[in-house]
Protein backbone atom coordinates (compact mmCIF):
# COMPACT_ATOMS: atom_id res chain seq x y z
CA UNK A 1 9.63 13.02 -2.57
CA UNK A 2 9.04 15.74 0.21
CA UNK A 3 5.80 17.23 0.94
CA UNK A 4 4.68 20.04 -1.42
CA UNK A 5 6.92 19.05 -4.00
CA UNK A 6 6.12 19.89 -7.49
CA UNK A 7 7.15 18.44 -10.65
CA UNK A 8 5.94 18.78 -14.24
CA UNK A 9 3.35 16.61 -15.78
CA UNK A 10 4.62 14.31 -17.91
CA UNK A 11 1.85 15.06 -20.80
CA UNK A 12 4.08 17.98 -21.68
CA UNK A 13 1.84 20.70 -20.69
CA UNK A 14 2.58 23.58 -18.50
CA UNK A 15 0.29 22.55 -15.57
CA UNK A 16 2.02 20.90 -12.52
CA UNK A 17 1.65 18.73 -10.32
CA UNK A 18 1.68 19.17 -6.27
CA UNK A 19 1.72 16.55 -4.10
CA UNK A 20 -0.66 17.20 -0.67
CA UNK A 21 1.65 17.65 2.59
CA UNK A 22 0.26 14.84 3.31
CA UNK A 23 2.36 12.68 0.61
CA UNK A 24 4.92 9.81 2.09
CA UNK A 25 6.64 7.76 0.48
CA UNK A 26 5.50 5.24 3.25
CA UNK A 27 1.77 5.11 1.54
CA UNK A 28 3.49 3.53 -1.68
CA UNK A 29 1.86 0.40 -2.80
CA UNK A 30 5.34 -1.74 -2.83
CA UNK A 31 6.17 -0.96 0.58
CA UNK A 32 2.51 -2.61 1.63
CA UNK A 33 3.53 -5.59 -0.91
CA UNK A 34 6.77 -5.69 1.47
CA UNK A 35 4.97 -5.56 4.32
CA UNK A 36 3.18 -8.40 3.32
CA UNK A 37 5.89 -10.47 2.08
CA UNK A 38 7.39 -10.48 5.05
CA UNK A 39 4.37 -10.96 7.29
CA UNK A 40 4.09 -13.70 5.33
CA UNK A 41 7.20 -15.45 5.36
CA UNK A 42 7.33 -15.31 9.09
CA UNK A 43 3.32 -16.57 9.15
CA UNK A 44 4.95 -20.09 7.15
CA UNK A 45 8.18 -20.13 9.58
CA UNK A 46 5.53 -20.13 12.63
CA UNK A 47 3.22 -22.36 10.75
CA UNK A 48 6.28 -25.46 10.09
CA UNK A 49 5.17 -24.85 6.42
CA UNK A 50 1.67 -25.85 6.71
CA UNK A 51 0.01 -22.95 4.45
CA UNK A 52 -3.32 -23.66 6.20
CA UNK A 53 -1.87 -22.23 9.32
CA UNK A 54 0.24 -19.88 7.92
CA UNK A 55 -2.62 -18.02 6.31
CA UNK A 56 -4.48 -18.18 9.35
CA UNK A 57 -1.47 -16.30 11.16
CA UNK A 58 -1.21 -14.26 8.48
CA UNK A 59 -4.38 -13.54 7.99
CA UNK A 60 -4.01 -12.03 12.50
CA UNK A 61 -1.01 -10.71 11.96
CA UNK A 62 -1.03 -8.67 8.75
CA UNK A 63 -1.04 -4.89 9.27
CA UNK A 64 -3.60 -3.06 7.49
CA UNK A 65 -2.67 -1.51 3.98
CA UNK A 66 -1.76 2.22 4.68
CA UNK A 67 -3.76 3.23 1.27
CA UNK A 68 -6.93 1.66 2.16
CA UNK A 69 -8.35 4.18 3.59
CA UNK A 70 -8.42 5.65 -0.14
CA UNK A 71 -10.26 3.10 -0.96
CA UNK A 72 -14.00 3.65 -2.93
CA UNK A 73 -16.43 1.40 -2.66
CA UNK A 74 -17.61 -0.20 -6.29
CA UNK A 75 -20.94 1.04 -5.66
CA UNK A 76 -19.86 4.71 -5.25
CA UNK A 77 -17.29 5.65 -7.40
CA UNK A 78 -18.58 7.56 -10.86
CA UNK A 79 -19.17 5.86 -14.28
C-alpha cells in the first residue's frame, strides 16, 4: 500500500481510512515473524543444533521488531 492511500472502511460506512505517510509495508508483523525465522534458523546452524546455544545467538543476533516502538506499556494504556 503506498503512503496516503485511502480505502473504505470495511464497516460499510462512508468514513475512510488514511494511512500516515509514514505507513510501510516493512512495519508488518509477518515480515518481523520472517525476520525471526530466519535469524533463527541460522542461530541452530551456528549452534550444531544445540537449542541452548542457538537461543543464546539468537537471542545477540535478532534485530529489533520494527513495531515496537508502538508499543504501550500495560501500565499506561486506557481501561
Amino acid at each position: 500500500m503506498t503512503a496516503n492511500a485511502e480505502r473504505p472502511i470495511p464497516d460499510g460506512s462512508d468514513d475512510t481510512i488514511v494511512e500516515p505517510e509514514n505507513s510501510t509495508v516493512d512495519d508488518w508483523f509477518a515480515q518481523d515473524v520472517e525476520r525471526d525465522r530466519a535469524t533463527a534458523e541460522e542461530a541452530l546452524r551456528q549452534s550444531g543444533g544445540d537449542p541452548a546455544r542457538a537461543e543464546e545467538i539468537f537471542e545477540a543476533e535478532r534485530e529489533p521488531h520494527r513495531g515496537d516502538r508502538f508499543n504501550v506499556p500495560a501500565d499506561e494504556r486506557p481501561t
